[in-house]
Protein backbone atom coordinates (compact mmCIF):
# COMPACT_ATOMS: atom_id res chain seq x y z
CA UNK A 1 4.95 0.46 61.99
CA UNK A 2 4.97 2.36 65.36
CA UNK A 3 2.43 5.41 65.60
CA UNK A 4 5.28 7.87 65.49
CA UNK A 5 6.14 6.70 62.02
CA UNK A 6 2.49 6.84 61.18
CA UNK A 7 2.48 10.15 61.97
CA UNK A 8 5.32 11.58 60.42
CA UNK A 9 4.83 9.60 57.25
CA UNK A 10 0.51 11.80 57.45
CA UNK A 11 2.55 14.84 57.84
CA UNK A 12 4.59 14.03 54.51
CA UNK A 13 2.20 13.49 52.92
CA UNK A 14 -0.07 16.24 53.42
CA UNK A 15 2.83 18.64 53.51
CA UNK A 16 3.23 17.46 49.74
CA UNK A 17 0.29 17.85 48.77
CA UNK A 18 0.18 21.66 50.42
CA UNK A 19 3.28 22.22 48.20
CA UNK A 20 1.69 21.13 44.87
CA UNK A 21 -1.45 22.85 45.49
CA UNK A 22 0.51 26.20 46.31
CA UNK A 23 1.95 25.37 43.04
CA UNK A 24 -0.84 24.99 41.32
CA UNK A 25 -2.55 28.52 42.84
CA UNK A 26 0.63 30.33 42.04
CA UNK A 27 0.45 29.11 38.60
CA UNK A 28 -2.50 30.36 38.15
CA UNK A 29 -1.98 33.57 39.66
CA UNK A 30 0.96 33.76 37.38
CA UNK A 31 -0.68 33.11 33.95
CA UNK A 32 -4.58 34.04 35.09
CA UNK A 33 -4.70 37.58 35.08
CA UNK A 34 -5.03 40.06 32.33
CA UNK A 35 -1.75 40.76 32.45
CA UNK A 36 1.02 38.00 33.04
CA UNK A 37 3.76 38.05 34.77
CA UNK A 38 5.30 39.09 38.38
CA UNK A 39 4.92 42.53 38.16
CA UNK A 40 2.39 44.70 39.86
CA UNK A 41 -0.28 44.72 37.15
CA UNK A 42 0.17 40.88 36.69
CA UNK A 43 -0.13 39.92 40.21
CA UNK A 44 -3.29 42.23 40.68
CA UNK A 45 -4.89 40.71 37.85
CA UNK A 46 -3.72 37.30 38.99
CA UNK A 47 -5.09 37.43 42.25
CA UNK A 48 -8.79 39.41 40.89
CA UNK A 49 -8.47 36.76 38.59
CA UNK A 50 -8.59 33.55 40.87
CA UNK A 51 -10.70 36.43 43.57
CA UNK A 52 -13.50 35.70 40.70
CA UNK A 53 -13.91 32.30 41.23
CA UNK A 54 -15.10 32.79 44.58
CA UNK A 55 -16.93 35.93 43.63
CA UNK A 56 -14.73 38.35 45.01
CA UNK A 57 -12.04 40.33 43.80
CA UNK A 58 -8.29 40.62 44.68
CA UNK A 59 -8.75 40.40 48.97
CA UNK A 60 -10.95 37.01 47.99
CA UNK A 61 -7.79 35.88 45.59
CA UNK A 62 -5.16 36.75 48.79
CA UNK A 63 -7.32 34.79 50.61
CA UNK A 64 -8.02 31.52 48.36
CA UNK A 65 -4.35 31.49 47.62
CA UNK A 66 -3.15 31.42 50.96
CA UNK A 67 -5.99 28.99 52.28
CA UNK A 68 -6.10 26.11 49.22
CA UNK A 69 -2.95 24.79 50.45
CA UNK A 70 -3.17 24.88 53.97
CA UNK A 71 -7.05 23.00 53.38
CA UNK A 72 -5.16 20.56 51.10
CA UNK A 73 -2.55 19.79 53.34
CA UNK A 74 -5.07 19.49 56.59
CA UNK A 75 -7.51 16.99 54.36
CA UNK A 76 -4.51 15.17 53.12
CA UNK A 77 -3.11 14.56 56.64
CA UNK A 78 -6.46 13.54 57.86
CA UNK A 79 -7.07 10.52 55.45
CA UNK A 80 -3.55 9.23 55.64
CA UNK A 81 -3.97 9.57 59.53
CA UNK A 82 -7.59 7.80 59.02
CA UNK A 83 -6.25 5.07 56.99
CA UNK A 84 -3.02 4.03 59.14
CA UNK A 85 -5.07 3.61 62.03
């Protein structure tokens, strides 16, 4: 396989895995909070909710859900790129 097929077939690959994680952190804003749903209250709570894990509130929870993909995708891309070489 040449190295441009390598390449493209890390990027897949981590790209998939940035889409399930987003998934998975939207989920959980979705159903985490005190209240559920897609309204205001619900995503406040939501994002305080995940926020909490961290040890912050809702700014943490903006920032966790916007950066647990993009770190999943990065580390995915990184082995897959490690491993075809």
């Amino acid at each position: 396989m040449s190295q441009d097929k390598k390449e493209i077939e890390a990027l897949k690959a981590g790209a998939t895995g940035a889409v399930g994680t987003a998934g998975a952190i939207g989920a959980g804003v979705y159903c985490g909070g005190a209240v559920i749903g897609t309204s205001a209250a619900g995503l406040t709570s939501g994002l305080a909710a995940v926020g909490g894990v961290v040890g912050g509130g809702m700014a943490a929870g903006v920032v966790v859900a916007a950066a647990a993909p993009l770190a999943v995708g990065a580390g995915i891309y990184g082995i897959c790129k490690w491993l075809k070489n």
